[in-house]
PDB file of N, CA and C in Angstrom:
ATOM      1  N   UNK A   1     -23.809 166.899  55.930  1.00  0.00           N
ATOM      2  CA  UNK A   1     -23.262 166.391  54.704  1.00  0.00           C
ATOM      3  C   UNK A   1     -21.753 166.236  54.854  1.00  0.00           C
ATOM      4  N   UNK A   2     -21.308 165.450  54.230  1.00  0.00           N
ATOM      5  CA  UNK A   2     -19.495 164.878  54.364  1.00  0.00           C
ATOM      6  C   UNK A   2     -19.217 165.801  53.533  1.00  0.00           C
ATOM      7  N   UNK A   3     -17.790 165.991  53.704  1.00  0.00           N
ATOM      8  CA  UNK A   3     -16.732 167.605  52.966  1.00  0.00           C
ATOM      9  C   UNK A   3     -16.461 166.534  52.018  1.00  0.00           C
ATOM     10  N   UNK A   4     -16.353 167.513  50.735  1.00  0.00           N
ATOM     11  CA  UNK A   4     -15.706 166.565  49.272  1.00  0.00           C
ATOM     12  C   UNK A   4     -14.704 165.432  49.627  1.00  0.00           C
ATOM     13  N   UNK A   5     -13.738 165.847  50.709  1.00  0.00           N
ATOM     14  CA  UNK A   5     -12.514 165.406  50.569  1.00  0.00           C
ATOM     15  C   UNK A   5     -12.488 164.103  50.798  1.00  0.00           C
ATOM     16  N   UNK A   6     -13.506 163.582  51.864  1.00  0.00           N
ATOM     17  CA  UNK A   6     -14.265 162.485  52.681  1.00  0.00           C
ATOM     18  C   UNK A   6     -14.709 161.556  51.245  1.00  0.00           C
ATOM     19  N   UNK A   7     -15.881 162.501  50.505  1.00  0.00           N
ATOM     20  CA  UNK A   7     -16.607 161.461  49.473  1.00  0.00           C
ATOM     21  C   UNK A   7     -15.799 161.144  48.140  1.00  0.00           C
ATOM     22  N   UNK A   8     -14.419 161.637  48.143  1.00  0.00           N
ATOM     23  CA  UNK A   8     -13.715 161.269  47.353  1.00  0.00           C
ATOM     24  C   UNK A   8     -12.816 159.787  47.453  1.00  0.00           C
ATOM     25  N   UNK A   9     -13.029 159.789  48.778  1.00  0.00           N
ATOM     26  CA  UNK A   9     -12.297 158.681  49.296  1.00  0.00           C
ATOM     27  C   UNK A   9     -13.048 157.541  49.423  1.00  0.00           C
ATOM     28  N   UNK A  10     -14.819 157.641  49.473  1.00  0.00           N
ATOM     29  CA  UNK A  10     -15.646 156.496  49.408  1.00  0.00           C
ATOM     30  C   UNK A  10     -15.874 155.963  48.060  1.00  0.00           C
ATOM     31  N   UNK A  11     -15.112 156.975  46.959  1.00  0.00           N
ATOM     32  CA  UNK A  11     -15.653 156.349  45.745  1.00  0.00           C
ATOM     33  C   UNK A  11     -15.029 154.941  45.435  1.00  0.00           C
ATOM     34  N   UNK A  12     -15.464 154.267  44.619  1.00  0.00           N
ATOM     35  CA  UNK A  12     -14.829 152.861  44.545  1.00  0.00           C
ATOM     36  C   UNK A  12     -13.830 153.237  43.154  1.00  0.00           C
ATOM     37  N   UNK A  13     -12.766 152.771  43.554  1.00  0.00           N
ATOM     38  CA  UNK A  13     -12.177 153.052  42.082  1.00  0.00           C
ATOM     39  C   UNK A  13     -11.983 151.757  41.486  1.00  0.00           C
ATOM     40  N   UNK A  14     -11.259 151.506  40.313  1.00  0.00           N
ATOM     41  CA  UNK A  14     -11.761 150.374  39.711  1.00  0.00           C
ATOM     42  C   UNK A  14     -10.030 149.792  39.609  1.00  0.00           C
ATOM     43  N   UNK A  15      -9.507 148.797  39.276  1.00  0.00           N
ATOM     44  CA  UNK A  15      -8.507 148.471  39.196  1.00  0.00           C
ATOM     45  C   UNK A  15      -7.929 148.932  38.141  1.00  0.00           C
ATOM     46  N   UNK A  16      -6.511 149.124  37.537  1.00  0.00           N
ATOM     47  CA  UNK A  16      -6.482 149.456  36.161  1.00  0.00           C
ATOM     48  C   UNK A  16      -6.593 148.303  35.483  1.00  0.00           C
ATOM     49  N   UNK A  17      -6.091 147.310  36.052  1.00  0.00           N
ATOM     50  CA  UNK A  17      -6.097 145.728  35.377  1.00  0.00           C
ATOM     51  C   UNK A  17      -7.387 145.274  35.009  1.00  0.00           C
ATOM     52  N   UNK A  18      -8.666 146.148  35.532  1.00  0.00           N
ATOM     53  CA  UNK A  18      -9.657 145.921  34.753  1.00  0.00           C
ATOM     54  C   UNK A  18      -9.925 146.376  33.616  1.00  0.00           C
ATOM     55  N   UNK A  19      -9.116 148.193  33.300  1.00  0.00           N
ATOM     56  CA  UNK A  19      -9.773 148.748  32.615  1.00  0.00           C
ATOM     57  C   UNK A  19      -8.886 149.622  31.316  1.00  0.00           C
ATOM     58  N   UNK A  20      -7.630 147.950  31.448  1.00  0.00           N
ATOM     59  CA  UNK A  20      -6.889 148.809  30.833  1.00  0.00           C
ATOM     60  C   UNK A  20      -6.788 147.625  29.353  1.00  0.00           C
ATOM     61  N   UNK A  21      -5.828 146.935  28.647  1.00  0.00           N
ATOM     62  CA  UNK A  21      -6.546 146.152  27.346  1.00  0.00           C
ATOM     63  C   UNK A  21      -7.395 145.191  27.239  1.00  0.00           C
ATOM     64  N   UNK A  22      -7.972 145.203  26.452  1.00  0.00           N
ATOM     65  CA  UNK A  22      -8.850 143.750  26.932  1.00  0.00           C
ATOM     66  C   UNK A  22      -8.443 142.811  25.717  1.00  0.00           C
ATOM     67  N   UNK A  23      -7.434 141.966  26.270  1.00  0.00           N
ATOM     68  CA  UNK A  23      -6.794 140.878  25.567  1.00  0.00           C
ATOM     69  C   UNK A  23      -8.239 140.039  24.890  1.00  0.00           C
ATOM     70  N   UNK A  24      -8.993 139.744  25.190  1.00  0.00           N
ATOM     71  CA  UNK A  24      -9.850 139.003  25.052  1.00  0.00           C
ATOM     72  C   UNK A  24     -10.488 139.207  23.406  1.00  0.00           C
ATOM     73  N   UNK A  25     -10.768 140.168  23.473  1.00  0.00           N
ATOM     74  CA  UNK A  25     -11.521 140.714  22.068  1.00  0.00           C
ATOM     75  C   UNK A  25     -11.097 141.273  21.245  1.00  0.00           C
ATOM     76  N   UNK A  26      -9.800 141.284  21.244  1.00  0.00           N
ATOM     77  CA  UNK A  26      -8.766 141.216  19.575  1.00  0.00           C
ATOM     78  C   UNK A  26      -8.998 142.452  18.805  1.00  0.00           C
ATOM     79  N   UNK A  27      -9.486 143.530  19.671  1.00  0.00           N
ATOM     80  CA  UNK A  27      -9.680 144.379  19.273  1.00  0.00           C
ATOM     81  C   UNK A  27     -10.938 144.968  18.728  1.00  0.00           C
ATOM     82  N   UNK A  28     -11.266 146.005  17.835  1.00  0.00           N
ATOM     83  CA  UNK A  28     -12.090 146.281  17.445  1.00  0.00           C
ATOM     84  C   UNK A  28     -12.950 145.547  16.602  1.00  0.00           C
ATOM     85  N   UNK A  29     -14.082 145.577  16.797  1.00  0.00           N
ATOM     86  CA  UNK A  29     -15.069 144.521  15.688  1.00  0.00           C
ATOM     87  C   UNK A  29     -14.819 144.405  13.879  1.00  0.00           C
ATOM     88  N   UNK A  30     -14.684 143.536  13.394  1.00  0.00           N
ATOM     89  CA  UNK A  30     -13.790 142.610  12.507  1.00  0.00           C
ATOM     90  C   UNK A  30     -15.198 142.602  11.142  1.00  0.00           C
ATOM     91  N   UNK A  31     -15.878 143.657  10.543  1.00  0.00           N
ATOM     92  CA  UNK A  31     -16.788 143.284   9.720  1.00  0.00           C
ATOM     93  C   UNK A  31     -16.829 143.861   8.232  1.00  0.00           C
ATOM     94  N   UNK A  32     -17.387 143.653   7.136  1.00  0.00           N
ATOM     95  CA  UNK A  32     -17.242 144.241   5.607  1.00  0.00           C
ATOM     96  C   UNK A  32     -18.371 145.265   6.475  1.00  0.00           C
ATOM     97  N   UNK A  33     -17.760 146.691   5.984  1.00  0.00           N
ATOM     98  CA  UNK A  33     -19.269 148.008   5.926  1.00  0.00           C
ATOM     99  C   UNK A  33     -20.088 147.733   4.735  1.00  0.00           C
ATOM    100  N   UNK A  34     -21.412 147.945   5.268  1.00  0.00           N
ATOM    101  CA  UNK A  34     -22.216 147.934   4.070  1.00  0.00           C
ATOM    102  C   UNK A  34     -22.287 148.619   3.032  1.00  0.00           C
ATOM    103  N   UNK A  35     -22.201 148.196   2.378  1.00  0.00           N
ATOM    104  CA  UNK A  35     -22.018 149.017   0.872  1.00  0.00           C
ATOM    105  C   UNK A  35     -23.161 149.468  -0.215  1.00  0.00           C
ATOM    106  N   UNK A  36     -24.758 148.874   0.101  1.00  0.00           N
ATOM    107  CA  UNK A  36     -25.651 149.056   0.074  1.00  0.00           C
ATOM    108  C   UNK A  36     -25.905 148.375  -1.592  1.00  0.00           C
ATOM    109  N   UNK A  37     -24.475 147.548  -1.916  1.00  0.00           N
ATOM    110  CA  UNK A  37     -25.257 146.380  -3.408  1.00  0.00           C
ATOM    111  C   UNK A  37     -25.753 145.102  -2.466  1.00  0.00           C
ATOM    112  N   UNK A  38     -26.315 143.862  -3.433  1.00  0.00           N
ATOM    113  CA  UNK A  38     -26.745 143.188  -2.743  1.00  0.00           C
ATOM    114  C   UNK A  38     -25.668 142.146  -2.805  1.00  0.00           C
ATOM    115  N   UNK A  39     -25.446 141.604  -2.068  1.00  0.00           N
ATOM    116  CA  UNK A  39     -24.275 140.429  -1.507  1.00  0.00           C
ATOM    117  C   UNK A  39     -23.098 141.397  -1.456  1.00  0.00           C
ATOM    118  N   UNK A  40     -22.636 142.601  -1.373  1.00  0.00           N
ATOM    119  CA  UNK A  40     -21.622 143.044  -1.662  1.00  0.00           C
ATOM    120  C   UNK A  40     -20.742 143.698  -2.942  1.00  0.00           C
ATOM    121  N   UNK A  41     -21.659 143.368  -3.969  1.00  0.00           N
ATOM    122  CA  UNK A  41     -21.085 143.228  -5.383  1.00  0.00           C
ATOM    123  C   UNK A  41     -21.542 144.161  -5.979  1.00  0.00           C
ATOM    124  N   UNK A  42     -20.802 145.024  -7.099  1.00  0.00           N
ATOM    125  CA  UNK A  42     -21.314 146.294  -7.696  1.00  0.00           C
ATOM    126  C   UNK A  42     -22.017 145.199  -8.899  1.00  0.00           C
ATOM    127  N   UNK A  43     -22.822 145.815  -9.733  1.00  0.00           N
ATOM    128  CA  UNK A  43     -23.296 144.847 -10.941  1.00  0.00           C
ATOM    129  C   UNK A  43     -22.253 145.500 -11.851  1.00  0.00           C
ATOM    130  N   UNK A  44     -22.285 144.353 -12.963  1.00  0.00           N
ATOM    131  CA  UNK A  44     -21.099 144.777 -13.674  1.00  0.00           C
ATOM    132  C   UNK A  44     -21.404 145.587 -14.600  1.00  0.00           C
ATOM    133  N   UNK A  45     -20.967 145.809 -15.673  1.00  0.00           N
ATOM    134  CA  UNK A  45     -21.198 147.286 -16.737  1.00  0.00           C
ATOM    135  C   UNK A  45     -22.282 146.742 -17.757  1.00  0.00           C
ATOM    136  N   UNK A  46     -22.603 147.428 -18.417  1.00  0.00           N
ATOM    137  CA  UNK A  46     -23.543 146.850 -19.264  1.00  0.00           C
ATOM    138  C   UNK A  46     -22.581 146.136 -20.094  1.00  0.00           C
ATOM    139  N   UNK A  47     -23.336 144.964 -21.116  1.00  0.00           N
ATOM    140  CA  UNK A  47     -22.958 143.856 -21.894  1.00  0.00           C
ATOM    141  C   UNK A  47     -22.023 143.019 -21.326  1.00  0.00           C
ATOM    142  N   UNK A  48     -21.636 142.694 -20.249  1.00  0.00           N
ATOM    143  CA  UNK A  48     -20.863 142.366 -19.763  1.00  0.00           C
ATOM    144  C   UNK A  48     -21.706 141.324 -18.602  1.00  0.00           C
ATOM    145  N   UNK A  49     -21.018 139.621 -18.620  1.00  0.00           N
ATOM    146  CA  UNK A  49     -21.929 139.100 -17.630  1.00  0.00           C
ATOM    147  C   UNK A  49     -21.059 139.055 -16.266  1.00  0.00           C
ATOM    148  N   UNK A  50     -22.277 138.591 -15.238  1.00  0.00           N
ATOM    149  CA  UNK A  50     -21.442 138.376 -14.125  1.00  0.00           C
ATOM    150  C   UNK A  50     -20.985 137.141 -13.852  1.00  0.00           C
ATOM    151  N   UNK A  51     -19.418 137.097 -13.572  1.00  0.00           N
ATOM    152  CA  UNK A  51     -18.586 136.274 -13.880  1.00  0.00           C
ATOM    153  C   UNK A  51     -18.553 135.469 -12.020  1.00  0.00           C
ATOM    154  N   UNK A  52     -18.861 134.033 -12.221  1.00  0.00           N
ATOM    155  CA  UNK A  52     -19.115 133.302 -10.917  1.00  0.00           C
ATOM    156  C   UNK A  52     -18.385 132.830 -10.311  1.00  0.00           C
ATOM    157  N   UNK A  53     -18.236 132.529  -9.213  1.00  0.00           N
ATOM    158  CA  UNK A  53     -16.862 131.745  -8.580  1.00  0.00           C
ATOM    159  C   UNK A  53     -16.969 130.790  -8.306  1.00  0.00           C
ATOM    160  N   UNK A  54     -15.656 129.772  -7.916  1.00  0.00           N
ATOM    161  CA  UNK A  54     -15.444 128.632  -8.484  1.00  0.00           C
ATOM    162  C   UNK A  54     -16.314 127.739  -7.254  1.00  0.00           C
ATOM    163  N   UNK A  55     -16.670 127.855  -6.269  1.00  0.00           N
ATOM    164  CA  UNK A  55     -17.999 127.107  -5.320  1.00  0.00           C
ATOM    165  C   UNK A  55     -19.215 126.932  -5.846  1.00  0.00           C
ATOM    166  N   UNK A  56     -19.825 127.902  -6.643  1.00  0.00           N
ATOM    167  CA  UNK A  56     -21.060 128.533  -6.922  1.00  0.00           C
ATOM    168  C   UNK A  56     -22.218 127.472  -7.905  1.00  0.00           C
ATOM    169  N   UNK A  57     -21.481 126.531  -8.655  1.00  0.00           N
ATOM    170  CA  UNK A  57     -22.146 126.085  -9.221  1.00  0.00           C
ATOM    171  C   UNK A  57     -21.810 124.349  -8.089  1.00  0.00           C
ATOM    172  N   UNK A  58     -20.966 123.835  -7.687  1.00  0.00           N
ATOM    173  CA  UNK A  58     -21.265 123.070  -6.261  1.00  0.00           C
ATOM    174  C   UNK A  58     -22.189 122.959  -5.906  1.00  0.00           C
ATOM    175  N   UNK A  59     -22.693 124.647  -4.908  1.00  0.00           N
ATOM    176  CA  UNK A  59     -23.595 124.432  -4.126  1.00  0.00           C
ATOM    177  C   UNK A  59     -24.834 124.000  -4.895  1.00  0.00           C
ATOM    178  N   UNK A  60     -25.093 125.080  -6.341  1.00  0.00           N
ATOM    179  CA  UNK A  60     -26.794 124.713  -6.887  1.00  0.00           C
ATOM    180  C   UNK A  60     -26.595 123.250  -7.243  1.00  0.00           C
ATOM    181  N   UNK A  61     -25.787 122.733  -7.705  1.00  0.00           N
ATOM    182  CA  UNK A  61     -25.710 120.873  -8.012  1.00  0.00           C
ATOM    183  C   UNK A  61     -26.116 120.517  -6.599  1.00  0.00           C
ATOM    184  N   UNK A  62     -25.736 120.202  -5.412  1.00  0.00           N
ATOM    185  CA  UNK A  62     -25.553 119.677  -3.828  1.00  0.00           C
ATOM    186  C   UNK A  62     -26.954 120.510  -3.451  1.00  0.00           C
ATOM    187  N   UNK A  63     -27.389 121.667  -3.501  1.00  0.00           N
ATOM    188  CA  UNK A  63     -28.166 122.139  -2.889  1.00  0.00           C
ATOM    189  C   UNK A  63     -29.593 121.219  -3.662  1.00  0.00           C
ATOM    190  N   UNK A  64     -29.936 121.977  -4.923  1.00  0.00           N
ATOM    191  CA  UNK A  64     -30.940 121.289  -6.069  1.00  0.00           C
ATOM    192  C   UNK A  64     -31.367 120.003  -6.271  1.00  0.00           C
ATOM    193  N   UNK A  65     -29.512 119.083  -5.981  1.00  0.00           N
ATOM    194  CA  UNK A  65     -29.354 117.811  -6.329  1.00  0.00           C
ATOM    195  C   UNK A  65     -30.175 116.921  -5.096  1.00  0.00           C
ATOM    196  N   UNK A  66     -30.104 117.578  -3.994  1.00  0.00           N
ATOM    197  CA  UNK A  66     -30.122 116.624  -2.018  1.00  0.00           C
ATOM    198  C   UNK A  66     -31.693 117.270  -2.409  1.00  0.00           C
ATOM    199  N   UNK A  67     -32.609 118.089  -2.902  1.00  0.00           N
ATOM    200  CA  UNK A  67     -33.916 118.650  -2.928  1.00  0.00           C
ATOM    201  C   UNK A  67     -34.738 117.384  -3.730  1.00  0.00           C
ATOM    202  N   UNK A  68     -34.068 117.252  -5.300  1.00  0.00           N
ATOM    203  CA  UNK A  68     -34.430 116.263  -5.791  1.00  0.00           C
ATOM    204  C   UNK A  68     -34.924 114.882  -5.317  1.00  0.00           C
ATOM    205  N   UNK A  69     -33.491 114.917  -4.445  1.00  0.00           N
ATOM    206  CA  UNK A  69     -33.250 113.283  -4.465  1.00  0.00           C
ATOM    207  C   UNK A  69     -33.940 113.062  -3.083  1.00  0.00           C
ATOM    208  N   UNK A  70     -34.452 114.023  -1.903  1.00  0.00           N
ATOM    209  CA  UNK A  70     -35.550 114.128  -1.226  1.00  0.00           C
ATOM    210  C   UNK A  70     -36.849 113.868  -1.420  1.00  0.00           C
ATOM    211  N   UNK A  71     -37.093 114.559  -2.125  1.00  0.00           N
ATOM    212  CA  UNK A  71     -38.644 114.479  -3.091  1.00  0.00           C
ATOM    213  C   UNK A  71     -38.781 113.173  -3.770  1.00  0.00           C
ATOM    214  N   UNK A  72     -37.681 112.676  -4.329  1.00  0.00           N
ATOM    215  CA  UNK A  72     -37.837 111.064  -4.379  1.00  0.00           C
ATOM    216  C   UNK A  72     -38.026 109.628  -3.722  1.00  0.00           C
ATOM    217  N   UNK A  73     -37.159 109.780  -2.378  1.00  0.00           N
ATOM    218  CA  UNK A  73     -37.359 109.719  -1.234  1.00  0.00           C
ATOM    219  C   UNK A  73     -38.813 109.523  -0.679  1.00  0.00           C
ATOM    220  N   UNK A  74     -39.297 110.663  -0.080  1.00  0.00           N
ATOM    221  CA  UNK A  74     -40.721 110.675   0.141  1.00  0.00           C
ATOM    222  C   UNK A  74     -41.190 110.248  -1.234  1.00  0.00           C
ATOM    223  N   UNK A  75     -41.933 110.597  -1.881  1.00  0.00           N
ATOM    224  CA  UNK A  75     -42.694 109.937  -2.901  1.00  0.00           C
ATOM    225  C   UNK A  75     -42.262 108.871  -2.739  1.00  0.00           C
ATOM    226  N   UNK A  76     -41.506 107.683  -2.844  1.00  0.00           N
ATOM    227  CA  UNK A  76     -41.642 106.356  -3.083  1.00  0.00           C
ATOM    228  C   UNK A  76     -41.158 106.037  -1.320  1.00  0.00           C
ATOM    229  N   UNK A  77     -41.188 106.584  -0.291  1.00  0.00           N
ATOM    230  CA  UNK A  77     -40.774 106.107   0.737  1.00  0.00           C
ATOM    231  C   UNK A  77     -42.159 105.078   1.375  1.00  0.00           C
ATOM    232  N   UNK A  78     -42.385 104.137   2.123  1.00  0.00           N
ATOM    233  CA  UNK A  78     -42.944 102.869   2.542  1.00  0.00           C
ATOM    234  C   UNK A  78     -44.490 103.185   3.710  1.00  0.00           C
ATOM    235  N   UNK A  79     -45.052 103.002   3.277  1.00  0.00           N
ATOM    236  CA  UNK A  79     -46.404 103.333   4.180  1.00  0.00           C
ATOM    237  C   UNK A  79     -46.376 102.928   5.682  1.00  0.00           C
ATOM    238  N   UNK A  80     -46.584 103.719   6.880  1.00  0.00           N
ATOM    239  CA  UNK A  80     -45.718 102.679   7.770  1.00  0.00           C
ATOM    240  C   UNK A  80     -47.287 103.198   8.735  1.00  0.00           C
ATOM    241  N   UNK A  81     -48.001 103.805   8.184  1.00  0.00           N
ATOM    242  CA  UNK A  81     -49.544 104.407   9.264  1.00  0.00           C
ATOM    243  C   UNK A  81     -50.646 103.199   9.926  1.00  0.00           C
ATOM    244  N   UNK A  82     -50.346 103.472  10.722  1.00  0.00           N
ATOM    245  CA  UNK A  82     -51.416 102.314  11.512  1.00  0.00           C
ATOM    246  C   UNK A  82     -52.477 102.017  10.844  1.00  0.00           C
ATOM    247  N   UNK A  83     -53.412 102.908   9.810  1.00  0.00           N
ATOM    248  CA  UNK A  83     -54.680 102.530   9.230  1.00  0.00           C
ATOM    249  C   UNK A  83     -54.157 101.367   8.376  1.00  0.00           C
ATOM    250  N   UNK A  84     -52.635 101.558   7.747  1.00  0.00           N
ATOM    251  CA  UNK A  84     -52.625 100.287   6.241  1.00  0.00           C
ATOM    252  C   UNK A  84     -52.510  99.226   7.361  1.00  0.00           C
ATOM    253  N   UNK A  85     -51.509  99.662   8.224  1.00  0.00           N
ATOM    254  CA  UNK A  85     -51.355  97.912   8.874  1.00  0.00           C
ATOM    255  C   UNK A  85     -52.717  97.422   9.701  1.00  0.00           C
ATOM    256  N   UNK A  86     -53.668  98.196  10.365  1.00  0.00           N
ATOM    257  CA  UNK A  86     -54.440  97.716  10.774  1.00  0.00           C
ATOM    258  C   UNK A  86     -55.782  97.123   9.550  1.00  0.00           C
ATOM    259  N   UNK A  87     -55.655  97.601   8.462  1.00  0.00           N
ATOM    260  CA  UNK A  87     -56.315  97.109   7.344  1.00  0.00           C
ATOM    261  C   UNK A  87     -56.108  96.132   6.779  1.00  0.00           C
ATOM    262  N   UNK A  88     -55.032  95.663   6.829  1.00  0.00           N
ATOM    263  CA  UNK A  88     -54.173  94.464   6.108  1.00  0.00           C
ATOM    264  C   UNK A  88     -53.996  93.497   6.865  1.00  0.00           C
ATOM    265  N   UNK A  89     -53.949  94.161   8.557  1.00  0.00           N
ATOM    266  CA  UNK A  89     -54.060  92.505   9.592  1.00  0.00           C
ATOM    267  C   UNK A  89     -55.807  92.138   9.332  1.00  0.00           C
ATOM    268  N   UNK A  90     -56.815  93.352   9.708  1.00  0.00           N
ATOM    269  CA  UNK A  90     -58.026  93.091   9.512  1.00  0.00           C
ATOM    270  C   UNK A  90     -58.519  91.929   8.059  1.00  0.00           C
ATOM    271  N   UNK A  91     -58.069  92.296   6.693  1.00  0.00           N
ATOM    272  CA  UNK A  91     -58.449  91.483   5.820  1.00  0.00           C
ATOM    273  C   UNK A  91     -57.519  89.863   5.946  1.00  0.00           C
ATOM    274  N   UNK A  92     -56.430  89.665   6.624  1.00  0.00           N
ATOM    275  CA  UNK A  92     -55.833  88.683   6.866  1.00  0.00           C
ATOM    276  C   UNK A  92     -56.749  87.573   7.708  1.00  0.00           C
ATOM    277  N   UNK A  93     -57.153  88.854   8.906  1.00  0.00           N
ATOM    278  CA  UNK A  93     -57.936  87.936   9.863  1.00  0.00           C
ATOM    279  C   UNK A  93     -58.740  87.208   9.182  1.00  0.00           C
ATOM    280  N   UNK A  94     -59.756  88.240   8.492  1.00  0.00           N
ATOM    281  CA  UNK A  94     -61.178  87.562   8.135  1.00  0.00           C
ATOM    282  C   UNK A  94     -61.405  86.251   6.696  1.00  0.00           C
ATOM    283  N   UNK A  95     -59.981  86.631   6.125  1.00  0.00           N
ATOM    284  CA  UNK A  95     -59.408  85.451   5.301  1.00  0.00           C
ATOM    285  C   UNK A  95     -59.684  84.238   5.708  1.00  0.00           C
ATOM    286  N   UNK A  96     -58.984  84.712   7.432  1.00  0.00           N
ATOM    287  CA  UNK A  96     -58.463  83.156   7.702  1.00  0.00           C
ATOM    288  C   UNK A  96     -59.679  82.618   8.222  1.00  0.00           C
ATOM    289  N   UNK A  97     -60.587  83.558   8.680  1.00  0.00           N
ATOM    290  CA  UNK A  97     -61.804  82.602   8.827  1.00  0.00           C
ATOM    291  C   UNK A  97     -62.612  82.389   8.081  1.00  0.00           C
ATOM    292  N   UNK A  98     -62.315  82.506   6.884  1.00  0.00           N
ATOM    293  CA  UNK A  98     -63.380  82.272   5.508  1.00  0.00           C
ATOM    294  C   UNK A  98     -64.323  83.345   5.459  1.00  0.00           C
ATOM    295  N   UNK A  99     -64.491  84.592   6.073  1.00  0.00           N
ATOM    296  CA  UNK A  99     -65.346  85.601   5.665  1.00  0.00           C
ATOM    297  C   UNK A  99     -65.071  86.606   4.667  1.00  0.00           C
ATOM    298  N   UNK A 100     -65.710  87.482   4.009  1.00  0.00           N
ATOM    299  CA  UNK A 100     -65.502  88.158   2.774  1.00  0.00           C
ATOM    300  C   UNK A 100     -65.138  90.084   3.518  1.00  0.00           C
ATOM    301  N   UNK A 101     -64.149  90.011   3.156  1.00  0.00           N
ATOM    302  CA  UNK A 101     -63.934  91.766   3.290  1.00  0.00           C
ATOM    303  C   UNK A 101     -64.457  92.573   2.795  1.00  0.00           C
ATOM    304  N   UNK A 102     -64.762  92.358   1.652  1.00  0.00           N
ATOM    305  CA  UNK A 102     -65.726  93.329   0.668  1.00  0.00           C
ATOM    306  C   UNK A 102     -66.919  93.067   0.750  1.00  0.00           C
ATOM    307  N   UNK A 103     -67.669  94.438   0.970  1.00  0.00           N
ATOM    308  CA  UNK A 103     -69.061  94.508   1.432  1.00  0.00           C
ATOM    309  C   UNK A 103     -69.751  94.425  -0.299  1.00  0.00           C
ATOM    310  N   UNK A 104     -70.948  93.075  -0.510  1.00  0.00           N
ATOM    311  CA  UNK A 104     -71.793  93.163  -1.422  1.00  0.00           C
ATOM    312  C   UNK A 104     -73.001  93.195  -1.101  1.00  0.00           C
ATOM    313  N   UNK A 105     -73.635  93.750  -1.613  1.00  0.00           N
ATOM    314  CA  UNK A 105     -75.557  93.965  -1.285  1.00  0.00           C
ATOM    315  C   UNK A 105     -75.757  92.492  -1.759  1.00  0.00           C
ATOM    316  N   UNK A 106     -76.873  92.285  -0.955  1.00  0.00           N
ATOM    317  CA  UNK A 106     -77.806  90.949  -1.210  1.00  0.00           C
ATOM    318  C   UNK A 106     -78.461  90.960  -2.522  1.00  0.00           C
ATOM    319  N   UNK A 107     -79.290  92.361  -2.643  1.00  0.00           N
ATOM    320  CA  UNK A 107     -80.314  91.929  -3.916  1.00  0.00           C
ATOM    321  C   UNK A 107     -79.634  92.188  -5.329  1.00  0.00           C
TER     322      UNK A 107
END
């Protein structure tokens, strides 16, 4: 076995320039502690409402408003499925050759 003095000298030491600030990460982590209300906010006292900030009604207009006007969108948006167009060239065809698309019984 090697004398201490030996395996002190194989250890790898590390640079200090590795291990000394690390400019990079600005320091310690940057976050609100949890406070255990929900969003952060104590509720307010009784009779008393909670008073909103000035974004808040923005977003439900923009958020509510782009939901709406989606749903309108689809609902009236344009049939584009191969069955209508292949249905609509099919009754065109048989137009043009004078045959009847709609199936009637004989008797």
């Amino acid at each position: 076995m090697l004398p201490t003095s030996s395996l002190r000298a194989l250890q790898v030491r590390v640079p200090r320039c590795i291990t000394g600030r690390r400019f990079a990460s600005h320091g310690p982590p940057q976050f609100n502690e949890p406070s255990g209300w929900l969003f952060g906010e104590k509720p307010p006292a009784p009779g008393q409402k909670r008073v909103k900030e000035e974004w808040e009604n923005i977003w439900y207009v923009g958020m509510f408003g782009s939901m709406a006007m989606a749903a309108v969108l689809l609902y009236y948006k344009p049939d584009t499925s191969i069955q209508t167009w292949a249905l609509r060239e099919a009754k065109e065809r048989m137009e043009a050759r004078g045959e009847k698309y709609k199936y009637e019984p004989s008797s």
